[in-house]
PDBML (XML) file of the C-alpha atoms, coordinates in Angstrom:
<?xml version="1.0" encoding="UTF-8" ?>
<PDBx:datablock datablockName="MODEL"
   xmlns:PDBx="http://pdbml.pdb.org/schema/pdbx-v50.xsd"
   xmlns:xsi="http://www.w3.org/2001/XMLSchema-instance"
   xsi:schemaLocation="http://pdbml.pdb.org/schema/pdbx-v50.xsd pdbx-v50.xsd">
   <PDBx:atom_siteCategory>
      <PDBx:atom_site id="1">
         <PDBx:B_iso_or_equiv>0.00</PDBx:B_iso_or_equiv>
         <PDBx:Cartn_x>0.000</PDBx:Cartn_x>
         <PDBx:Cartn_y>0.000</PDBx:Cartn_y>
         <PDBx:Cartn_z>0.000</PDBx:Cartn_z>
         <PDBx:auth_asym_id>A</PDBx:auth_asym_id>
         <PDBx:auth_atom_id>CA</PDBx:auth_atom_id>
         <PDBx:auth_comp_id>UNK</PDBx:auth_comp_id>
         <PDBx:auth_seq_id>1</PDBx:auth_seq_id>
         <PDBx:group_PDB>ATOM</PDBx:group_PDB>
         <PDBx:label_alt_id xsi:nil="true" />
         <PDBx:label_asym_id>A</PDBx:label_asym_id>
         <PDBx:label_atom_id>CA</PDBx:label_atom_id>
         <PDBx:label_comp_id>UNK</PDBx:label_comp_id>
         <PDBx:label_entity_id>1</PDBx:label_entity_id>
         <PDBx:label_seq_id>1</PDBx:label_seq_id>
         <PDBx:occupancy>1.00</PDBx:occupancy>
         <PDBx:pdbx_PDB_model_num>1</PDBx:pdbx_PDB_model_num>
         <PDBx:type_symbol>C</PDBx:type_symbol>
      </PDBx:atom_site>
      <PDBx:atom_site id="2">
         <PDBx:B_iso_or_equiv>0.00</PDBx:B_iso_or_equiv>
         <PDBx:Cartn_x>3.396</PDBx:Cartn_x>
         <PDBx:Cartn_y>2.103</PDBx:Cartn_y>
         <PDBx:Cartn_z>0.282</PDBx:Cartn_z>
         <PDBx:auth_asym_id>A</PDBx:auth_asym_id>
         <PDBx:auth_atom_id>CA</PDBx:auth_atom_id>
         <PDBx:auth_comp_id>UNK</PDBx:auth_comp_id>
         <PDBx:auth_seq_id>2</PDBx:auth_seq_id>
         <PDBx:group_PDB>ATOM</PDBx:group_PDB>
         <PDBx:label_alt_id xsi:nil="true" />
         <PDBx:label_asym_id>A</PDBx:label_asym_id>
         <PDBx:label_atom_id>CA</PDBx:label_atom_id>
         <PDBx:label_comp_id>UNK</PDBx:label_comp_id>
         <PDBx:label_entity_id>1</PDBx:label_entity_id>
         <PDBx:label_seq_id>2</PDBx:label_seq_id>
         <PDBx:occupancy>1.00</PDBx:occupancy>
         <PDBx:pdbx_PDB_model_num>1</PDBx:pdbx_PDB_model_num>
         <PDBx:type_symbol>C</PDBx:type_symbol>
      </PDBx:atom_site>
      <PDBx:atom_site id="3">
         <PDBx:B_iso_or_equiv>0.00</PDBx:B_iso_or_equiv>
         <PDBx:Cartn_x>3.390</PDBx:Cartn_x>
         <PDBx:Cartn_y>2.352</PDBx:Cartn_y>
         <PDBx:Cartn_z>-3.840</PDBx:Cartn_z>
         <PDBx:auth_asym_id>A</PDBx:auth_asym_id>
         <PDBx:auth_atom_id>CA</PDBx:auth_atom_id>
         <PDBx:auth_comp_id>UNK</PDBx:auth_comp_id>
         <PDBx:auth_seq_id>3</PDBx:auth_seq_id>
         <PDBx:group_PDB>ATOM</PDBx:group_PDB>
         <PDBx:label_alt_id xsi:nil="true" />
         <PDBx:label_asym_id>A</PDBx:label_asym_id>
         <PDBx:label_atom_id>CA</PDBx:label_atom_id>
         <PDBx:label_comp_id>UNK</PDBx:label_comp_id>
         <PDBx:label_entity_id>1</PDBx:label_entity_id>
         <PDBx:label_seq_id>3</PDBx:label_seq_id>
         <PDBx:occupancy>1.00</PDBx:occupancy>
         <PDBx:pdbx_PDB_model_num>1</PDBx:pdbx_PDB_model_num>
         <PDBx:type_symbol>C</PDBx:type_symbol>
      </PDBx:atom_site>
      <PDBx:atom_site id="4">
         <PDBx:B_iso_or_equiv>0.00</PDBx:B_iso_or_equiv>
         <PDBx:Cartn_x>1.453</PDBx:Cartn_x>
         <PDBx:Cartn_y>5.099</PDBx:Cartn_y>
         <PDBx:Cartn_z>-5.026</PDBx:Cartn_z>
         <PDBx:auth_asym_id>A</PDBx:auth_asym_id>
         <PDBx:auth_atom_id>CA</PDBx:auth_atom_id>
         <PDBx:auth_comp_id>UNK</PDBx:auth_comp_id>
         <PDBx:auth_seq_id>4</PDBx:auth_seq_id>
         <PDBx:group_PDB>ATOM</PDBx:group_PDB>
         <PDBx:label_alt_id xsi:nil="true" />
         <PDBx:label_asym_id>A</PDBx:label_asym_id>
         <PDBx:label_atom_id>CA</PDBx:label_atom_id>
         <PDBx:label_comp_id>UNK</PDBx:label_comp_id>
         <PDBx:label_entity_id>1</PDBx:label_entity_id>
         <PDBx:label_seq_id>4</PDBx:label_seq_id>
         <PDBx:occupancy>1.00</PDBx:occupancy>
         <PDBx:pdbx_PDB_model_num>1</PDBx:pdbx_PDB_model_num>
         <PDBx:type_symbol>C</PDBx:type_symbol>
      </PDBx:atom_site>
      <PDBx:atom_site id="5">
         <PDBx:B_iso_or_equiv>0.00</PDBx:B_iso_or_equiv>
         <PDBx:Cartn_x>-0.637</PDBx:Cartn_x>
         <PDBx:Cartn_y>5.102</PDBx:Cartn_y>
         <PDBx:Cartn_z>-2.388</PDBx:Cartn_z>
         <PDBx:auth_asym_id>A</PDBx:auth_asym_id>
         <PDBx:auth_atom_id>CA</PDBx:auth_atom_id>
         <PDBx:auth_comp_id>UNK</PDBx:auth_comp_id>
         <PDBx:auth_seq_id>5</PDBx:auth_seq_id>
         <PDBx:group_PDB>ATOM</PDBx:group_PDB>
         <PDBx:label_alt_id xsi:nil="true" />
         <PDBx:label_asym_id>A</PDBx:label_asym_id>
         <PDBx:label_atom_id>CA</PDBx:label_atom_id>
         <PDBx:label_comp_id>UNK</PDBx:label_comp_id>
         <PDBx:label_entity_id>1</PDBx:label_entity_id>
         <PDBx:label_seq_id>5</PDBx:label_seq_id>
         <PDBx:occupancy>1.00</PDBx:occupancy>
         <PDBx:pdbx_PDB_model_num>1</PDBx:pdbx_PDB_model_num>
         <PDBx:type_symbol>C</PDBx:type_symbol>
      </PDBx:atom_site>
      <PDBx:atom_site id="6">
         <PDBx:B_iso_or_equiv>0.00</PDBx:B_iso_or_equiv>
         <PDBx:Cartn_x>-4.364</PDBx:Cartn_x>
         <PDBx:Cartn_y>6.026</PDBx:Cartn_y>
         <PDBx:Cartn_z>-2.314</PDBx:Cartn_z>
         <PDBx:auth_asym_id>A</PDBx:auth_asym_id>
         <PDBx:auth_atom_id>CA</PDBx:auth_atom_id>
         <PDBx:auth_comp_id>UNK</PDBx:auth_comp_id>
         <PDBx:auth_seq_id>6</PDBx:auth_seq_id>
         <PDBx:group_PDB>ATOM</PDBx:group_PDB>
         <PDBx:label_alt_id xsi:nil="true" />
         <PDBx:label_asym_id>A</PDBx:label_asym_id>
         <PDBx:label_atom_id>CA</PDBx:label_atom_id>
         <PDBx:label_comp_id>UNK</PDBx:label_comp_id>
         <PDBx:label_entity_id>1</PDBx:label_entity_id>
         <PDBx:label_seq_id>6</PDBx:label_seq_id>
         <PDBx:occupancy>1.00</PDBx:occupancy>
         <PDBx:pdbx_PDB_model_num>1</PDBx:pdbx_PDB_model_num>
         <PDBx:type_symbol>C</PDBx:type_symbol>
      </PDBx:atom_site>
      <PDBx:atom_site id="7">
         <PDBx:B_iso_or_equiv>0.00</PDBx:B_iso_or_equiv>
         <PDBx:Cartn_x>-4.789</PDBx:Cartn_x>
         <PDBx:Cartn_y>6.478</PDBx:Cartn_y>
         <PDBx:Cartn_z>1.490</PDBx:Cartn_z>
         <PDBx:auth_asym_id>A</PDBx:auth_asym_id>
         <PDBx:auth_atom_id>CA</PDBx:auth_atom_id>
         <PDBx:auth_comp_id>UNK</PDBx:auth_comp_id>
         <PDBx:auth_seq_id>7</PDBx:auth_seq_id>
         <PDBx:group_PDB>ATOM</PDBx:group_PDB>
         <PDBx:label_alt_id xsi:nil="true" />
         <PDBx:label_asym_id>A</PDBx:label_asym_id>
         <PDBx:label_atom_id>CA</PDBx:label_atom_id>
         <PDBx:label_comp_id>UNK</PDBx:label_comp_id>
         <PDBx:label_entity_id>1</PDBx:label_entity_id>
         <PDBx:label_seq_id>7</PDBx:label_seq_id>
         <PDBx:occupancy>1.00</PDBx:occupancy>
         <PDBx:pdbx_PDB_model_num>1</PDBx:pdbx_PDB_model_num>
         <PDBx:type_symbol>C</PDBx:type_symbol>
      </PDBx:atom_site>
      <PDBx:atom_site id="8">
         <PDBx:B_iso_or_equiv>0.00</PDBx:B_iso_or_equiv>
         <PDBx:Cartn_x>-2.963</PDBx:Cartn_x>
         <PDBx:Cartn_y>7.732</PDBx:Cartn_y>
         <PDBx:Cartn_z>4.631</PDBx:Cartn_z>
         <PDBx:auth_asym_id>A</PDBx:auth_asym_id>
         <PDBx:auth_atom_id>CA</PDBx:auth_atom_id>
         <PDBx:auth_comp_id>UNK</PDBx:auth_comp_id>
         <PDBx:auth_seq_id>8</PDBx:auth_seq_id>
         <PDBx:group_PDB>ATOM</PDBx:group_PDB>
         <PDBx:label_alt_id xsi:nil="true" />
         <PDBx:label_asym_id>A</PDBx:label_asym_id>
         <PDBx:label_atom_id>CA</PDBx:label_atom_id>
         <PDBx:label_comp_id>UNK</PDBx:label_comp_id>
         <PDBx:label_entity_id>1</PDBx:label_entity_id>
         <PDBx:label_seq_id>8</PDBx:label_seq_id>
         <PDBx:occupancy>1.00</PDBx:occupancy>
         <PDBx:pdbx_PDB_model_num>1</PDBx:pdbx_PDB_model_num>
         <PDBx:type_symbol>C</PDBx:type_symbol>
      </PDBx:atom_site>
      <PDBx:atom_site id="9">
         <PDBx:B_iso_or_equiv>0.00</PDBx:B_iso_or_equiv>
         <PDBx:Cartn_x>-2.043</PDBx:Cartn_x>
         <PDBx:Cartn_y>4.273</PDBx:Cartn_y>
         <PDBx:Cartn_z>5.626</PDBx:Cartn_z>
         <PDBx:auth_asym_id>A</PDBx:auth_asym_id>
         <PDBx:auth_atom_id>CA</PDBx:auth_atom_id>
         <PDBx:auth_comp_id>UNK</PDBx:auth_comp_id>
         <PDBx:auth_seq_id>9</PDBx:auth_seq_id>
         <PDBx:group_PDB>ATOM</PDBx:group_PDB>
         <PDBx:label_alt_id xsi:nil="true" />
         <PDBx:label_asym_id>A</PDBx:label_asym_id>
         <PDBx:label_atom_id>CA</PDBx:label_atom_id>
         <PDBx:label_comp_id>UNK</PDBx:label_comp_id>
         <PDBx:label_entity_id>1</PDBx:label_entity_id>
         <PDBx:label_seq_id>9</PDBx:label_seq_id>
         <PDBx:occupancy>1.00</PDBx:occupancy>
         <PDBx:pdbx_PDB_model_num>1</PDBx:pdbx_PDB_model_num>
         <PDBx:type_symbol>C</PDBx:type_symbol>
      </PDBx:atom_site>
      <PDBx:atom_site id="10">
         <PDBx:B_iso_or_equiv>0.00</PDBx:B_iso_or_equiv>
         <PDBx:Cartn_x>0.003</PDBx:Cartn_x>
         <PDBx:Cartn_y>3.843</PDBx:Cartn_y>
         <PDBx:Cartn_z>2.656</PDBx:Cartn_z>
         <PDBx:auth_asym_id>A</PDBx:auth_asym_id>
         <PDBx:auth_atom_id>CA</PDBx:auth_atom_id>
         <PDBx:auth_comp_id>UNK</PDBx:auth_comp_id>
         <PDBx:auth_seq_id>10</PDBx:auth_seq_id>
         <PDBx:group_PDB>ATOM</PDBx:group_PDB>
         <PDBx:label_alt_id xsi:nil="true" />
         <PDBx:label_asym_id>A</PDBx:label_asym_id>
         <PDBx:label_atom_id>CA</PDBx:label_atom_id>
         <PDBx:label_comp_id>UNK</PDBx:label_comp_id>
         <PDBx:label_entity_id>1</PDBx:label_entity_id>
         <PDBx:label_seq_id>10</PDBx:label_seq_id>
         <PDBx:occupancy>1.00</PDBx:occupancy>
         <PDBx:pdbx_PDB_model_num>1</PDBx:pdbx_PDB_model_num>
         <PDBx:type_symbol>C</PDBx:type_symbol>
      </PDBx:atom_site>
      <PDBx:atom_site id="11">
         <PDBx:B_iso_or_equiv>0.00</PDBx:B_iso_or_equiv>
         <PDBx:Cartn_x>1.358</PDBx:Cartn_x>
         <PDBx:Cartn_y>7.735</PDBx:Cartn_y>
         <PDBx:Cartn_z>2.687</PDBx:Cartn_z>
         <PDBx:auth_asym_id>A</PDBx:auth_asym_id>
         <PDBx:auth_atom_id>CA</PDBx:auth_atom_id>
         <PDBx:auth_comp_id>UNK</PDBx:auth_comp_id>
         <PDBx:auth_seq_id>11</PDBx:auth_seq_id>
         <PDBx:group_PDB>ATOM</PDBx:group_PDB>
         <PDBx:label_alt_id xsi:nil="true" />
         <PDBx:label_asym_id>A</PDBx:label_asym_id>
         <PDBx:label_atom_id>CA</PDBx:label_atom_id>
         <PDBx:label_comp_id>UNK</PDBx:label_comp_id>
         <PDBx:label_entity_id>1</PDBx:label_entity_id>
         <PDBx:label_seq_id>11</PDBx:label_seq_id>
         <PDBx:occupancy>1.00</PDBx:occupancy>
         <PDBx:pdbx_PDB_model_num>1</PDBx:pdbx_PDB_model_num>
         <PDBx:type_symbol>C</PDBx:type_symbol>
      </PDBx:atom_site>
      <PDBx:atom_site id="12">
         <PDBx:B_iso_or_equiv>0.00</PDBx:B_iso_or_equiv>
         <PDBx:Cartn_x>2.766</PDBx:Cartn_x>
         <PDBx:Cartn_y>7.241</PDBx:Cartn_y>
         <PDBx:Cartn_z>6.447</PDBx:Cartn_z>
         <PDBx:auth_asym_id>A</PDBx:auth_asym_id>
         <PDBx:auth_atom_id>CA</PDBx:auth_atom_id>
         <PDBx:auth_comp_id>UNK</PDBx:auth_comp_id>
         <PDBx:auth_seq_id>12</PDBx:auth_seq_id>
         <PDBx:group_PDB>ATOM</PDBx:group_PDB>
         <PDBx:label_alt_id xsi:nil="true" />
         <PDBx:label_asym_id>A</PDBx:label_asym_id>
         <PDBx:label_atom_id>CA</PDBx:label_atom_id>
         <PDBx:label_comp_id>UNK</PDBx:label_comp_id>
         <PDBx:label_entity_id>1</PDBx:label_entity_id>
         <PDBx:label_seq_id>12</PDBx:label_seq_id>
         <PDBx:occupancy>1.00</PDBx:occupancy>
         <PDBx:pdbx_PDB_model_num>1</PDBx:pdbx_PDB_model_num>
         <PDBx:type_symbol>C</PDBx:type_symbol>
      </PDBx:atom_site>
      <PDBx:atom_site id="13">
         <PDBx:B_iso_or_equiv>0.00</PDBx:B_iso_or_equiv>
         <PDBx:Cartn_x>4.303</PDBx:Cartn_x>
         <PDBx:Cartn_y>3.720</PDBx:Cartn_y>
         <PDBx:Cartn_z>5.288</PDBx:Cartn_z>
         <PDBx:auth_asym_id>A</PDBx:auth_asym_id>
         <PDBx:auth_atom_id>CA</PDBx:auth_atom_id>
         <PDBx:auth_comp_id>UNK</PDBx:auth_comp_id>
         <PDBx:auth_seq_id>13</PDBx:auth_seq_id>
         <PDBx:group_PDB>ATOM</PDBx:group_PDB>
         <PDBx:label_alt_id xsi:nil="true" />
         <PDBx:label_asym_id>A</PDBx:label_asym_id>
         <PDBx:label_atom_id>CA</PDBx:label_atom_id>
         <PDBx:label_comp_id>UNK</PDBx:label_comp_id>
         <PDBx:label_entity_id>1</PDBx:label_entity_id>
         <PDBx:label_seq_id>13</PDBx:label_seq_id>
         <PDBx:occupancy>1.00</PDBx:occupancy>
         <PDBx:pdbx_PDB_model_num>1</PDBx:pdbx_PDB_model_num>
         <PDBx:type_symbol>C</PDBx:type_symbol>
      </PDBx:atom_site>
      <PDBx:atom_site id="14">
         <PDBx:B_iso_or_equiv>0.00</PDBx:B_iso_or_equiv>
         <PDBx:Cartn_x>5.699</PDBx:Cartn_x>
         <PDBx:Cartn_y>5.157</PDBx:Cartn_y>
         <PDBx:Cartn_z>2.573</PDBx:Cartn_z>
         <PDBx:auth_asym_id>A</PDBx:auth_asym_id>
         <PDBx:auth_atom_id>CA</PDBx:auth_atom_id>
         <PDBx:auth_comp_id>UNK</PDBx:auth_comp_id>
         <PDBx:auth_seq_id>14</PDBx:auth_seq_id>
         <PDBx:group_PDB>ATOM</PDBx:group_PDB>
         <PDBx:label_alt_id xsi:nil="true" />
         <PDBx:label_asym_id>A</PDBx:label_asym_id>
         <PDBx:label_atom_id>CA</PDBx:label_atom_id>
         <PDBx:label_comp_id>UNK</PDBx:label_comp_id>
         <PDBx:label_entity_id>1</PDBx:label_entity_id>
         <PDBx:label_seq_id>14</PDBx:label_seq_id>
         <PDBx:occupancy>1.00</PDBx:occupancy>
         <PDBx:pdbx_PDB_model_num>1</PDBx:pdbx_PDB_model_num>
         <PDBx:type_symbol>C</PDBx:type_symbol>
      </PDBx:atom_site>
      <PDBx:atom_site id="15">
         <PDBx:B_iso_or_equiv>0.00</PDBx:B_iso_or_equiv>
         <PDBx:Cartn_x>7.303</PDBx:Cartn_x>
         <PDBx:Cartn_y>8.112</PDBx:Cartn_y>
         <PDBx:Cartn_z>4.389</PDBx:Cartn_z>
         <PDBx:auth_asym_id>A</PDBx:auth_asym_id>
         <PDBx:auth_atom_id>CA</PDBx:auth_atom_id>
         <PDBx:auth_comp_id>UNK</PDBx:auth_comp_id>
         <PDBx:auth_seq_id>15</PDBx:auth_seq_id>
         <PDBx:group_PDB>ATOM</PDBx:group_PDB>
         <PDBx:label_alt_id xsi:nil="true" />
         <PDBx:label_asym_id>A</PDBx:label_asym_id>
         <PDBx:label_atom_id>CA</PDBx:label_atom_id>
         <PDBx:label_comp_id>UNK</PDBx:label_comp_id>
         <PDBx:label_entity_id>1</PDBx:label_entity_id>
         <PDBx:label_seq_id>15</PDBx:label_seq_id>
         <PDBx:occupancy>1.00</PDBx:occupancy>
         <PDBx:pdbx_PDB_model_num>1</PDBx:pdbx_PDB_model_num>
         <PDBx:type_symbol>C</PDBx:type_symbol>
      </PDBx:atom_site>
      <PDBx:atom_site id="16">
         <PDBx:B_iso_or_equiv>0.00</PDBx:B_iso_or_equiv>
         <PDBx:Cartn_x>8.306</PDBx:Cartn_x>
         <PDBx:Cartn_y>5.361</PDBx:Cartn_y>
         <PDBx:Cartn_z>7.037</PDBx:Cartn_z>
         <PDBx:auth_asym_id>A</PDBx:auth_asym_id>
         <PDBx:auth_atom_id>CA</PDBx:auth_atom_id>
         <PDBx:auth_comp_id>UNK</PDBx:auth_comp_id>
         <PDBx:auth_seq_id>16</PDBx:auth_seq_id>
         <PDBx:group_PDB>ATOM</PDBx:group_PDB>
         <PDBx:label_alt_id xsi:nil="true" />
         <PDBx:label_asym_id>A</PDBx:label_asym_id>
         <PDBx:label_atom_id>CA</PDBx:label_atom_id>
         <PDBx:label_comp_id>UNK</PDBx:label_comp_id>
         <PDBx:label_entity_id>1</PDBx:label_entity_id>
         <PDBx:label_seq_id>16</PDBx:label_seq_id>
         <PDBx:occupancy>1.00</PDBx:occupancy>
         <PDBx:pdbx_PDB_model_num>1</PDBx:pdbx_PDB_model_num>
         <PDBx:type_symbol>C</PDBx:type_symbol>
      </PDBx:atom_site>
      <PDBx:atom_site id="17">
         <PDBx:B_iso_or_equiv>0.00</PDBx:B_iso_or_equiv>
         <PDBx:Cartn_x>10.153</PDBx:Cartn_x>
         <PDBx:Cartn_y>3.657</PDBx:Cartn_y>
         <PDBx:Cartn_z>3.983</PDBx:Cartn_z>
         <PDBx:auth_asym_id>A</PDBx:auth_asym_id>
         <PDBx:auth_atom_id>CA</PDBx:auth_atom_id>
         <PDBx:auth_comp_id>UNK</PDBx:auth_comp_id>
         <PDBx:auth_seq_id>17</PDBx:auth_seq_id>
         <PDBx:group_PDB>ATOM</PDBx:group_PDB>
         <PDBx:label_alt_id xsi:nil="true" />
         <PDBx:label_asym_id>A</PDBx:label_asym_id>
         <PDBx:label_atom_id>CA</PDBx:label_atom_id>
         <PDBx:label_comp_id>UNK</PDBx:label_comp_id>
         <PDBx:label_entity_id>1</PDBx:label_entity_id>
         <PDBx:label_seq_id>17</PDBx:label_seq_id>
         <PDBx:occupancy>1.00</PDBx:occupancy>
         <PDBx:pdbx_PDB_model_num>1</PDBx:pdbx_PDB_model_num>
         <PDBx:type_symbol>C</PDBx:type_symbol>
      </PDBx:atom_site>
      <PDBx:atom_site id="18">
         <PDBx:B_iso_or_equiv>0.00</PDBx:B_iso_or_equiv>
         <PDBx:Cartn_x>11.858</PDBx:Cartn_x>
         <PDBx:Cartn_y>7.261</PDBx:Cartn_y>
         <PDBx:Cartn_z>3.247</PDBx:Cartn_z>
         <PDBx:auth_asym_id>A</PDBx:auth_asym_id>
         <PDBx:auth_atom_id>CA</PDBx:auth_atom_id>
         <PDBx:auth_comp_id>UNK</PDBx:auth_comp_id>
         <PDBx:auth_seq_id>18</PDBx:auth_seq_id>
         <PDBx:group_PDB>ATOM</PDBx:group_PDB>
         <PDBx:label_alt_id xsi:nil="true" />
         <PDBx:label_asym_id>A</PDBx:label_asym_id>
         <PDBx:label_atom_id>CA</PDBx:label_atom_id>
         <PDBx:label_comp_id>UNK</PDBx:label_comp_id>
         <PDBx:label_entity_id>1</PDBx:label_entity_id>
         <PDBx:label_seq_id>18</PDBx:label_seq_id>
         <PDBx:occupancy>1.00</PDBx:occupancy>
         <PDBx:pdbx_PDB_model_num>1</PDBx:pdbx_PDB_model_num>
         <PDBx:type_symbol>C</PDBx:type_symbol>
      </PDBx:atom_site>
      <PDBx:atom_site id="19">
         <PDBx:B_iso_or_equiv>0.00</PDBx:B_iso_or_equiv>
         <PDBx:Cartn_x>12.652</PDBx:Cartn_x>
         <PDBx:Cartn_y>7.650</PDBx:Cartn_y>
         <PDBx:Cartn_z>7.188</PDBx:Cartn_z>
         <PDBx:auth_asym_id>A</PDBx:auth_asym_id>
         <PDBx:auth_atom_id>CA</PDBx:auth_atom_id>
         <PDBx:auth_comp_id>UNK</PDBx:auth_comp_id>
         <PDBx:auth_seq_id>19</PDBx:auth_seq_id>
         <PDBx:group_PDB>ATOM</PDBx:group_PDB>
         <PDBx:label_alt_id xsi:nil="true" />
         <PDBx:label_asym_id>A</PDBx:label_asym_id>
         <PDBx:label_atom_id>CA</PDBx:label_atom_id>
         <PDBx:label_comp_id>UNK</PDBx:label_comp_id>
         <PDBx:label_entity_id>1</PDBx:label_entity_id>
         <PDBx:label_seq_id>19</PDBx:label_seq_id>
         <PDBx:occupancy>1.00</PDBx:occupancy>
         <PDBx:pdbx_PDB_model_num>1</PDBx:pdbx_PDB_model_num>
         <PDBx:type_symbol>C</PDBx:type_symbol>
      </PDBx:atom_site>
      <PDBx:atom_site id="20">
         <PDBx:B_iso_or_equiv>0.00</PDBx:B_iso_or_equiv>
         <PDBx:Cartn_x>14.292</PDBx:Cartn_x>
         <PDBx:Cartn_y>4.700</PDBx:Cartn_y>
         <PDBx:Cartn_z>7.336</PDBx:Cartn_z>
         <PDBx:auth_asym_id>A</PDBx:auth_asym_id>
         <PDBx:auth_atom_id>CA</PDBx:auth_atom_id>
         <PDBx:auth_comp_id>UNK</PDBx:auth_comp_id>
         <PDBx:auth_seq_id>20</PDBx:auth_seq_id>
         <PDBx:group_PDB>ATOM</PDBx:group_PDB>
         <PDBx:label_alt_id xsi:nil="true" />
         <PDBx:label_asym_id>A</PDBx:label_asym_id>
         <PDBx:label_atom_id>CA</PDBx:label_atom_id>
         <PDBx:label_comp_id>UNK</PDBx:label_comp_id>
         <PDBx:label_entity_id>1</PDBx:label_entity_id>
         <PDBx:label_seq_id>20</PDBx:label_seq_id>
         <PDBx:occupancy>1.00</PDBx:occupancy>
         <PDBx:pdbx_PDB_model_num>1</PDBx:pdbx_PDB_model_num>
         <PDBx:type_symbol>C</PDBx:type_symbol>
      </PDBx:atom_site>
      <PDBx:atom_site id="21">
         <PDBx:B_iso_or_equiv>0.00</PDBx:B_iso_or_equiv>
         <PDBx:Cartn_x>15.481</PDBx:Cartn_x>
         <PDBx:Cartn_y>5.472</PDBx:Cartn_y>
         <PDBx:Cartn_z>3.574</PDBx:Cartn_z>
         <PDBx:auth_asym_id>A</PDBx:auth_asym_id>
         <PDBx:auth_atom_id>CA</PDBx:auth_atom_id>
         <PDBx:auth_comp_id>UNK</PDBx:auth_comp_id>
         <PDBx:auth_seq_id>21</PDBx:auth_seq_id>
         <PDBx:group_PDB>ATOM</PDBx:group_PDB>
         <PDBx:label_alt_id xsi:nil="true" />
         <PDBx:label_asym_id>A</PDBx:label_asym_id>
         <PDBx:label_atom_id>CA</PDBx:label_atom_id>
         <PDBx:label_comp_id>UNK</PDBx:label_comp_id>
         <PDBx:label_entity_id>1</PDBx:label_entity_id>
         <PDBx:label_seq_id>21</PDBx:label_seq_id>
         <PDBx:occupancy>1.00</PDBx:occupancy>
         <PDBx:pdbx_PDB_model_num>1</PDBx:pdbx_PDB_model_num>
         <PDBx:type_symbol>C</PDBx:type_symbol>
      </PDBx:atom_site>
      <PDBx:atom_site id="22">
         <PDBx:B_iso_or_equiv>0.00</PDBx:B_iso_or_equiv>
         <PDBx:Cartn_x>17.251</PDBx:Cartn_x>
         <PDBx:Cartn_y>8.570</PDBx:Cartn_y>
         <PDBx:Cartn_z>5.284</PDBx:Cartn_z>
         <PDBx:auth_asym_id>A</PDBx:auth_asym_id>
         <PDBx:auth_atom_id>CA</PDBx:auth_atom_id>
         <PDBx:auth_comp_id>UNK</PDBx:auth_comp_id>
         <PDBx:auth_seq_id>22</PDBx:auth_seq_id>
         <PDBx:group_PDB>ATOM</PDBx:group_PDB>
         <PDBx:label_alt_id xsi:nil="true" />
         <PDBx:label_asym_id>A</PDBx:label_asym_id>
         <PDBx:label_atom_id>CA</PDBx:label_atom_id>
         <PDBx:label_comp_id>UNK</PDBx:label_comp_id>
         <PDBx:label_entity_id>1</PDBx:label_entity_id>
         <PDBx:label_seq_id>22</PDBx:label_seq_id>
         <PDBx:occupancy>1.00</PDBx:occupancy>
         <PDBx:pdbx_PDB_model_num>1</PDBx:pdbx_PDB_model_num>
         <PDBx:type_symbol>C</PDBx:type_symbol>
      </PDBx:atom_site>
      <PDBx:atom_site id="23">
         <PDBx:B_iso_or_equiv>0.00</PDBx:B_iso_or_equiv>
         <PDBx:Cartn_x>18.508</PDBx:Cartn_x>
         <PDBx:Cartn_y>7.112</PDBx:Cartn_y>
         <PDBx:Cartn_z>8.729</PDBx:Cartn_z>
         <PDBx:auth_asym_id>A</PDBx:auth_asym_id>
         <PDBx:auth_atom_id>CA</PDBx:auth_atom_id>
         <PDBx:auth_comp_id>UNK</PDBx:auth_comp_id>
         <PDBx:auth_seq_id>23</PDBx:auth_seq_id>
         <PDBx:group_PDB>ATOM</PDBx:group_PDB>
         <PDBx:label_alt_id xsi:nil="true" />
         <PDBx:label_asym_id>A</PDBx:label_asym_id>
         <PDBx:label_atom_id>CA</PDBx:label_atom_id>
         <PDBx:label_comp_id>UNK</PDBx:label_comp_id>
         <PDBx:label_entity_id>1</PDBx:label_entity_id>
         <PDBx:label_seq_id>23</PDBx:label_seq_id>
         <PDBx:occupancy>1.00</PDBx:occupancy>
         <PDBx:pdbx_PDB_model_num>1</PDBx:pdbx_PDB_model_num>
         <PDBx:type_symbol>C</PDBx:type_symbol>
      </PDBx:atom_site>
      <PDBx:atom_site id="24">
         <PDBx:B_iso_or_equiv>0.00</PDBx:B_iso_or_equiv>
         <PDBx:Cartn_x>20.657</PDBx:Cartn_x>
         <PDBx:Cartn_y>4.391</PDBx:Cartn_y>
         <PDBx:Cartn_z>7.134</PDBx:Cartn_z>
         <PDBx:auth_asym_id>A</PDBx:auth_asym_id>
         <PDBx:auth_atom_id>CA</PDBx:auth_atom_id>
         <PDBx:auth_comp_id>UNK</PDBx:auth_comp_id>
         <PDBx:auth_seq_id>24</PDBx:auth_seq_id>
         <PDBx:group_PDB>ATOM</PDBx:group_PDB>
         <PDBx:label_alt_id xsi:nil="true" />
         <PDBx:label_asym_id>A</PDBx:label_asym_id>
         <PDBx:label_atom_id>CA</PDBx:label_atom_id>
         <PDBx:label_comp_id>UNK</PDBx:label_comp_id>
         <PDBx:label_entity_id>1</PDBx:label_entity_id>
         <PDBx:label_seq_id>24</PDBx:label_seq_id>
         <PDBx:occupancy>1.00</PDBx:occupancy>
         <PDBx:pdbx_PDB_model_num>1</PDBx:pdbx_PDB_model_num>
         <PDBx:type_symbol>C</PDBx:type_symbol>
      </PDBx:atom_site>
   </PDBx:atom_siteCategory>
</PDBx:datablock>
């Protein structure tokens, strides 16, 4: 639900994905 997502549970995964993108 991350990939082009179509509701705010996919959004906050996604910027989860570019938290953890940014962290590492």
């Amino acid at each position: 639900k991350a990939v082009n997502p179509t509701n705010i549970m996919g959004a906050t995964k996604r910027s989860c994905e570019l938290i953890i993108e940014s962290m590492n």
